[in-house]
Protein backbone atom coordinates (compact mmCIF):
# COMPACT_ATOMS: atom_id res chain seq x y z
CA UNK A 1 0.00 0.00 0.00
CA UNK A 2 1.25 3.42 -0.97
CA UNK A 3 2.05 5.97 1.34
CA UNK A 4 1.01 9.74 0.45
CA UNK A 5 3.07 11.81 2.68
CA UNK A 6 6.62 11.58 4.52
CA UNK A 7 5.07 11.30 8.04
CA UNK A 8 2.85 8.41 7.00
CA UNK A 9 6.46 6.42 7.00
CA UNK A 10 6.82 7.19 10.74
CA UNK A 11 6.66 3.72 12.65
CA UNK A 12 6.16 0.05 11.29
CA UNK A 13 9.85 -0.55 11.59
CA UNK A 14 11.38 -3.90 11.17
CA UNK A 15 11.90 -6.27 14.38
CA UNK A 16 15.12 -8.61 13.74
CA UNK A 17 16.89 -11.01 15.15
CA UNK A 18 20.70 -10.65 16.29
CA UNK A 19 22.14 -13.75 14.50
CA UNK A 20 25.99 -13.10 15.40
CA UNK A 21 26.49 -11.20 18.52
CA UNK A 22 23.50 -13.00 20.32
CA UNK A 23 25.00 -16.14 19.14
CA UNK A 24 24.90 -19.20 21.84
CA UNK A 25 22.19 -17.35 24.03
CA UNK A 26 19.40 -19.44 25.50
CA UNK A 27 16.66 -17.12 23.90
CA UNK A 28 16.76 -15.28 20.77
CA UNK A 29 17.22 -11.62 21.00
CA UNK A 30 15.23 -9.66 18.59
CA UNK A 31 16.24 -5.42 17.80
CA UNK A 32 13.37 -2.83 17.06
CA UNK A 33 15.37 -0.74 14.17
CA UNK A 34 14.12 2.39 15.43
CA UNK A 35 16.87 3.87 13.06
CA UNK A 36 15.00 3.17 9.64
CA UNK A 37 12.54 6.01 10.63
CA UNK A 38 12.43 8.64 8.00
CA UNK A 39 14.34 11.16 10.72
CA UNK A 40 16.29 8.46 11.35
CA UNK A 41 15.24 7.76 15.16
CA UNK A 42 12.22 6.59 17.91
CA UNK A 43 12.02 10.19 18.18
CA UNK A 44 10.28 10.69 14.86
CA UNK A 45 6.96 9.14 16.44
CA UNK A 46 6.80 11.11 19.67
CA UNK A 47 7.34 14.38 17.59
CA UNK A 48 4.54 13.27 14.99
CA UNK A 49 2.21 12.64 18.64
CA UNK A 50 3.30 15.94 20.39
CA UNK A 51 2.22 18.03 17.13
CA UNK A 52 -0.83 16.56 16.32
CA UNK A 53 -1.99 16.58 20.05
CA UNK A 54 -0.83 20.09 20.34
CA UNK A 55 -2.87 20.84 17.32
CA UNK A 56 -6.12 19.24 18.88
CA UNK A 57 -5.38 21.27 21.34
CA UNK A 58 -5.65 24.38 19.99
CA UNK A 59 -1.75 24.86 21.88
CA UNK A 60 -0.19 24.78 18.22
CA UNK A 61 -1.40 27.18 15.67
CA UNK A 62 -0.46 28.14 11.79
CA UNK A 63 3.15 29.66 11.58
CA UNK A 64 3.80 29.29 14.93
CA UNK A 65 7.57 28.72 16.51
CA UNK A 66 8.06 25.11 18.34
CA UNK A 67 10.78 25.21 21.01
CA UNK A 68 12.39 22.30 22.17
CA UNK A 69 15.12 20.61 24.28
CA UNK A 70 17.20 17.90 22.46
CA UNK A 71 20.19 15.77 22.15
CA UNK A 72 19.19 15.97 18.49
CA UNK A 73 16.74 13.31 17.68
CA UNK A 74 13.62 14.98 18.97
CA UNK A 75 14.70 18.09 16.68
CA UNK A 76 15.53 16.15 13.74
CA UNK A 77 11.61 14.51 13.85
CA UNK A 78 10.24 17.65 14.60
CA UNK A 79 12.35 19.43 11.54
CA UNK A 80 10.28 16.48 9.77
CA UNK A 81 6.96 17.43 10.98
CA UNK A 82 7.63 21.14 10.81
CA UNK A 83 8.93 20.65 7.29
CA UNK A 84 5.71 19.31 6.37
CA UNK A 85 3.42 21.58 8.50
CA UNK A 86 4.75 24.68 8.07
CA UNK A 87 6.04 25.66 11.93
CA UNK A 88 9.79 27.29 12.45
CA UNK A 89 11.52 25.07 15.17
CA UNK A 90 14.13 26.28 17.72
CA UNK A 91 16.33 23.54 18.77
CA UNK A 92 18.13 23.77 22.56
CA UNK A 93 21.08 21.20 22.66
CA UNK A 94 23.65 20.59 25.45
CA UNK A 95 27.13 21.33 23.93
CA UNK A 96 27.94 17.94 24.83
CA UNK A 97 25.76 16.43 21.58
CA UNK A 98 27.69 15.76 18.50
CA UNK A 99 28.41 18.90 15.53
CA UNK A 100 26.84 15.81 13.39
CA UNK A 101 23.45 16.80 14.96
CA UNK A 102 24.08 20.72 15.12
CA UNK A 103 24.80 20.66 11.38
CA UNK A 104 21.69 18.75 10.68
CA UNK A 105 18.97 20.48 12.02
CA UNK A 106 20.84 23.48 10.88
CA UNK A 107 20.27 21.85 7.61
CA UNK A 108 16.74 21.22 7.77
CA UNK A 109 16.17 24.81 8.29
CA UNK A 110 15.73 24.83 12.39
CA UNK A 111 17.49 27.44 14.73
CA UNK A 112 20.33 25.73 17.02
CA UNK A 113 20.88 27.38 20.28
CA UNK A 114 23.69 25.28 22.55
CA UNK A 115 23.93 25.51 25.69
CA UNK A 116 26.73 24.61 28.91
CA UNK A 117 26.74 21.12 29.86
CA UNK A 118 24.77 22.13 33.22
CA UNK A 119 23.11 20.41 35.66
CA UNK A 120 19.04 19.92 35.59
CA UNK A 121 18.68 22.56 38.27
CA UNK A 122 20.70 25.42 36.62
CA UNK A 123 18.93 28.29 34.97
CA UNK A 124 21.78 27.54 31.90
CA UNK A 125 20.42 24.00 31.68
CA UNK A 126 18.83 23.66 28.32
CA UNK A 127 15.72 22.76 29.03
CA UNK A 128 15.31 25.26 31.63
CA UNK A 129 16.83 27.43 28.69
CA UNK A 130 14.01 26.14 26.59
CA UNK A 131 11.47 26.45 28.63
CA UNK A 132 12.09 30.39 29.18
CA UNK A 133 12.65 30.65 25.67
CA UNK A 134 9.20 29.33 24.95
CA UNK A 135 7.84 31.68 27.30
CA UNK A 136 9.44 34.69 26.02
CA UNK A 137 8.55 34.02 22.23
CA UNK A 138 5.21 33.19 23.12
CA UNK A 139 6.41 29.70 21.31
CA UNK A 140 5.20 26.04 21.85
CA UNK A 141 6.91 24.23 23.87
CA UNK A 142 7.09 20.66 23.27
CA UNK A 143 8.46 19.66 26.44
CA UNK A 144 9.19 15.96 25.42
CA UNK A 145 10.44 14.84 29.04
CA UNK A 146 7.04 15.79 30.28
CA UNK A 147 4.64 15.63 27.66
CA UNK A 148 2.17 12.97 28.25
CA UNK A 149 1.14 12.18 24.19
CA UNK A 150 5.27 11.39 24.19
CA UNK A 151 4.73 7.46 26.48
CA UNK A 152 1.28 7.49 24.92
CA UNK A 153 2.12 7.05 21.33
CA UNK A 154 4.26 4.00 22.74
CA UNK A 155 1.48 2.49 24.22
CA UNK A 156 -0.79 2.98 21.13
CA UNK A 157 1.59 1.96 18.68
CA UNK A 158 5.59 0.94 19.71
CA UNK A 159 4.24 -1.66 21.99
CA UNK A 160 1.80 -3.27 20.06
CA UNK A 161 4.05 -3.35 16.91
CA UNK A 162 6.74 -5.68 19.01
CA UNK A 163 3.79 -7.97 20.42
CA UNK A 164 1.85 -8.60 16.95
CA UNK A 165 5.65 -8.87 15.81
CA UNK A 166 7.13 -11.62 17.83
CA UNK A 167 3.94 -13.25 17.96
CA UNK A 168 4.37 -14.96 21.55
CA UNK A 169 5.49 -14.27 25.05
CA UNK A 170 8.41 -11.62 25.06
CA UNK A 171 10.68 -13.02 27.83
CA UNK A 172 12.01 -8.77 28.47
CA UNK A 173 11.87 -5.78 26.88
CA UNK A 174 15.01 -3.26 27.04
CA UNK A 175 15.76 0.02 25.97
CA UNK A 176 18.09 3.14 27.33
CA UNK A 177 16.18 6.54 28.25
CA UNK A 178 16.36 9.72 27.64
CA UNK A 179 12.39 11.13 27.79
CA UNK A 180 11.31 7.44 29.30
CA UNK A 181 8.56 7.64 26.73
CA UNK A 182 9.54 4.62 25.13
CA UNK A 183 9.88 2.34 28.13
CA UNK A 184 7.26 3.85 29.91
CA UNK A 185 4.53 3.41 26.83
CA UNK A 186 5.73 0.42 25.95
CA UNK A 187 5.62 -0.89 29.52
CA UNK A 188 2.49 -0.09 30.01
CA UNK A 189 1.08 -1.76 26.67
CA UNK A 190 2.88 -5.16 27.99
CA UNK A 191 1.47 -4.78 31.40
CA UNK A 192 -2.12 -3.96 29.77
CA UNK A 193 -1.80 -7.35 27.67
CA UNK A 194 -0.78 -9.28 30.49
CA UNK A 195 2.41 -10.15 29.53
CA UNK A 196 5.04 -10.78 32.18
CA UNK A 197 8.11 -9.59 29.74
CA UNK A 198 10.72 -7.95 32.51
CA UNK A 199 10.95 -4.11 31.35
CA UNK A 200 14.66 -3.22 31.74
CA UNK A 201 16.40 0.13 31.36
CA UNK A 202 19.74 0.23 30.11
CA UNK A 203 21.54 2.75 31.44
CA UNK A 204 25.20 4.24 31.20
CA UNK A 205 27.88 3.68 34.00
CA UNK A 206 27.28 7.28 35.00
CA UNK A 207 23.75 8.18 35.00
CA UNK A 208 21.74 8.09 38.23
CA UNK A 209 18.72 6.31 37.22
CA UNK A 210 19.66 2.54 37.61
CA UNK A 211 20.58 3.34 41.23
CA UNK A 212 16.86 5.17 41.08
CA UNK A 213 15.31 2.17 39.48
CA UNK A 214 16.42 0.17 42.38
CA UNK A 215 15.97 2.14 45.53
CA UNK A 216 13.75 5.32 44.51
CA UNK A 217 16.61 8.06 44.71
CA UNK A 218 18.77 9.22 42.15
CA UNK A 219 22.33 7.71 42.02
CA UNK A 220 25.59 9.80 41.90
CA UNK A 221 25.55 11.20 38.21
CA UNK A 222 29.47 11.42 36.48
CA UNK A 223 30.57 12.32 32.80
CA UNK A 224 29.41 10.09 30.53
CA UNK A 225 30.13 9.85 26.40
CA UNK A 226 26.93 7.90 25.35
CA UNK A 227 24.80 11.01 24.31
CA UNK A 228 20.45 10.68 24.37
CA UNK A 229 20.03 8.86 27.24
CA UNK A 230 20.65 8.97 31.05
CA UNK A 231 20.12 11.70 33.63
CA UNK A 232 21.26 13.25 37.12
CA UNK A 233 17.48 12.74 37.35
CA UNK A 234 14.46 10.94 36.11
CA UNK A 235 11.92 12.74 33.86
CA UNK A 236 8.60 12.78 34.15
CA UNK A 237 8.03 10.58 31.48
CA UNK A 238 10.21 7.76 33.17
CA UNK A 239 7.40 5.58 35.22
CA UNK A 240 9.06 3.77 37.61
CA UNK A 241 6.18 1.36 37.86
CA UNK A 242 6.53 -0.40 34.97
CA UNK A 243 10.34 -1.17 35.47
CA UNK A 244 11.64 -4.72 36.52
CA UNK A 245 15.53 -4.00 36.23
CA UNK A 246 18.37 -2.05 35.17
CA UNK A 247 21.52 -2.87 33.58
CA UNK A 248 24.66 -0.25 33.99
CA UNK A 249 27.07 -0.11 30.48
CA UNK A 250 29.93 1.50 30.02
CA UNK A 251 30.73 3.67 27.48
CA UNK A 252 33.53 1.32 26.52
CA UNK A 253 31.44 -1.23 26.53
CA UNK A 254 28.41 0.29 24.62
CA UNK A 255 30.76 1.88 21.39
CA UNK A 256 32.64 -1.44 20.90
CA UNK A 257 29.01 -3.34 20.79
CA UNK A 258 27.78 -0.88 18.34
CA UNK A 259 30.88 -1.05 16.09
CA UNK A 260 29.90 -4.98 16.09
CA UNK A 261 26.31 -4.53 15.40
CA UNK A 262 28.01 -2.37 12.02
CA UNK A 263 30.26 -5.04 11.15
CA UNK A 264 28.82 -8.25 12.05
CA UNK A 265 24.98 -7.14 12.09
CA UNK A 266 25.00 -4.72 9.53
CA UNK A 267 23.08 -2.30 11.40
CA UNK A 268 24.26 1.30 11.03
CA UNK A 269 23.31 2.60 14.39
CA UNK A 270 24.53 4.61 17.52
CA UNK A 271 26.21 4.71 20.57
CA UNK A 272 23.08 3.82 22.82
CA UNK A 273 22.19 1.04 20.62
CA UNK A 274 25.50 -0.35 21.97
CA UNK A 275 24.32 0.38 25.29
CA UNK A 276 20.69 -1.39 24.91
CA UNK A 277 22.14 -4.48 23.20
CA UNK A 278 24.74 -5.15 25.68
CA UNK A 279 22.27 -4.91 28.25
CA UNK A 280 20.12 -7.26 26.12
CA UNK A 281 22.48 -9.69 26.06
CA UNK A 282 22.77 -9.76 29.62
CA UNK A 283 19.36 -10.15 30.15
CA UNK A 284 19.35 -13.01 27.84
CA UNK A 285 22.24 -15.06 29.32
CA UNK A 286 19.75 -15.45 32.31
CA UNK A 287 17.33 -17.21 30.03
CA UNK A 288 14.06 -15.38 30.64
CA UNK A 289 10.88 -17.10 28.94
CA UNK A 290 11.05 -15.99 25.98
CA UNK A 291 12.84 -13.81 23.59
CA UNK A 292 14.59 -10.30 24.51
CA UNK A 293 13.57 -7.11 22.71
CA UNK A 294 15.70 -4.70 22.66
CA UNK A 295 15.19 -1.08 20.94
CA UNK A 296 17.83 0.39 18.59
CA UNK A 297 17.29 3.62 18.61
CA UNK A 298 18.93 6.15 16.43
CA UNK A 299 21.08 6.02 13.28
CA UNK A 300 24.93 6.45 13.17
CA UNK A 301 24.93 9.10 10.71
CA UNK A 302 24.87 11.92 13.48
CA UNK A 303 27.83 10.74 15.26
CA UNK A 304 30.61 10.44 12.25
CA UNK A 305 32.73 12.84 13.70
CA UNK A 306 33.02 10.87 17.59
CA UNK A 307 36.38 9.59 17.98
CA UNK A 308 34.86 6.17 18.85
CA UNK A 309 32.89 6.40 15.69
CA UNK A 310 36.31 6.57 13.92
CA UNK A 311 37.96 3.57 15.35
CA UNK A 312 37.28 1.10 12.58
CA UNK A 313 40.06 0.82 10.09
CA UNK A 314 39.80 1.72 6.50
CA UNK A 315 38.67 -0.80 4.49
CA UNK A 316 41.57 -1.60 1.49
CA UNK A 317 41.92 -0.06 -1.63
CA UNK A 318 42.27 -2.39 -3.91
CA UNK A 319 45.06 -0.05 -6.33
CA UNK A 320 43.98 -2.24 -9.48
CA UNK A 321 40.73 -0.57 -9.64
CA UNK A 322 41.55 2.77 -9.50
């Protein structure tokens, strides 16, 4: 069936299974390729659901500005639905996200502002920066981390795409977080269908919200290189309820796992795919009943300048051909 518009592409992405680096596990481990969106990232669906809800709202009018906090993925699907709408978009990144993502929403026409790497209760933080940008302009906020329609679209449509997928009982379901949107919707679609699938963040060595998982307080928070997901803090979206488990990766340990998923999977992802997967594969070793999904969750185009993105040799030239 055709497809008339861009945004009509958003979701329906392929579930598969990891043949080689899931090798020898007692359950199968099967990736959501969150990647192959059109934006190239989960973040293309909440930004379709925070729009259109906006709009039903009557919070989002013509030719008005949408403000937003973002590593980068949340602007690059709202640059999509903008694009195709007809709203400006302000982006607000930490200057810890990769020039990859500056230059691209630069590219698709939205207004970069970057702010300090600063804590979640400094004024410079930028989604407090966001936030008063909003209210100055008069501008939409989007407000991912709190926005309800942001877990909702999960429930309605992330969650039930993985269980009509795999068919059966899903033994766990994993993913990092960064809104909790995806967890949390997906979560609560498993726990609606009565599945007992374990709902496991992954989370980098780092971030406080494995230690939060587990005992209800935030952990110690450190520098950490995986960009998108972890926090000092959890977010709104982030419902504890629904989580089983958390799995701590390092950043080590996530980049060399997503260099194999290139090489021997052939997926051409990011850094926090690393992270889910080798929490995935954790997970798995302990043989839950039935196989692990785990979500991939952005494309590796918008990290091509990372020094861990570069540490893969050059492939050969063969001098005959040229």
């Amino acid at each position: 069936m055709s497809r008339t518009t861009l945004l009509e592409c958003i979701g329906g992405t392929p579930l598969v299974a990891l043949t080689r680096v899931a090798r020898g596990l007692p359950v199968p481990v099967l990736a959501k390729c969150e990647h192959l969106n059109p934006a190239g990232s989960v973040k293309d669906r909440i930004a379709l659901a925070i729009v259109e809800d906006a709009e039903a709202r009557g919070a989002l009018t013509a030719g008005q500005t949408i403000i937003e906090a973002t590593a980068g993925n949340t602007g690059l699907g709202l640059a999509l639905v903008a694009a195709q709408r007809g709203y400006r978009l302000v982006c607000v990144m930490p200057e810890k996200m990769s020039p990859d993502k500056r230059r691209a929403l630069a590219a698709v026409g939205a207004e970069v502002v970057i702010t300090p790497n600063a804590p979640l209760d400094d004024p410079g933080n930028f989604q407090n920066v966001a936030r008063r940008m909003a209210a100055e302009r008069g501008a939409f906020l989007a407000d991912q981390f709190a926005n309800p329609a942001n877990p909702l679209v999960h429930e309605r449509t992330t969650g039930p795409e993985i269980m009509a997928q795999v068919g059966g009982p899903i033994g766990a379901f994993v993913a990092g977080a960064g809104t909790g949107g995806t967890l949390t919707g997906v979560g609560r679609c498993l726990r609606a269908h009565g599945s007992h699938a374990q709902v496991v963040l992954a989370d980098p060595v780092g971030s406080g919200l494995a230690h939060w998982v587990a005992t209800g307080e935030p952990g110690p928070d450190a520098p950490y290189l995986v960009e998108g997901i972890g926090s000092s803090r959890a977010p709104a979206n982030l419902d504890r309820r629904v989580l089983d488990a958390a799995e701590c990766v390092s950043d080590a340990d996530s980049f060399a796992m997503t260099r194999r998923l290139w090489a021997e999977e052939g997926l051409t992802v990011g850094g926090s795919s690393g992270t889910a997967v080798v929490a995935a594969l954790r997970v798995a070793a302990r043989a839950p009943d039935g196989p692990v999904v785990v979500v991939l969750p952005d494309a590796w185009d918008r990290y091509a300048s990372r020094d861990w993105a570069q540490a893969v040799p050059d492939a050969p030239i063969d001098r005959r051909a040229v």
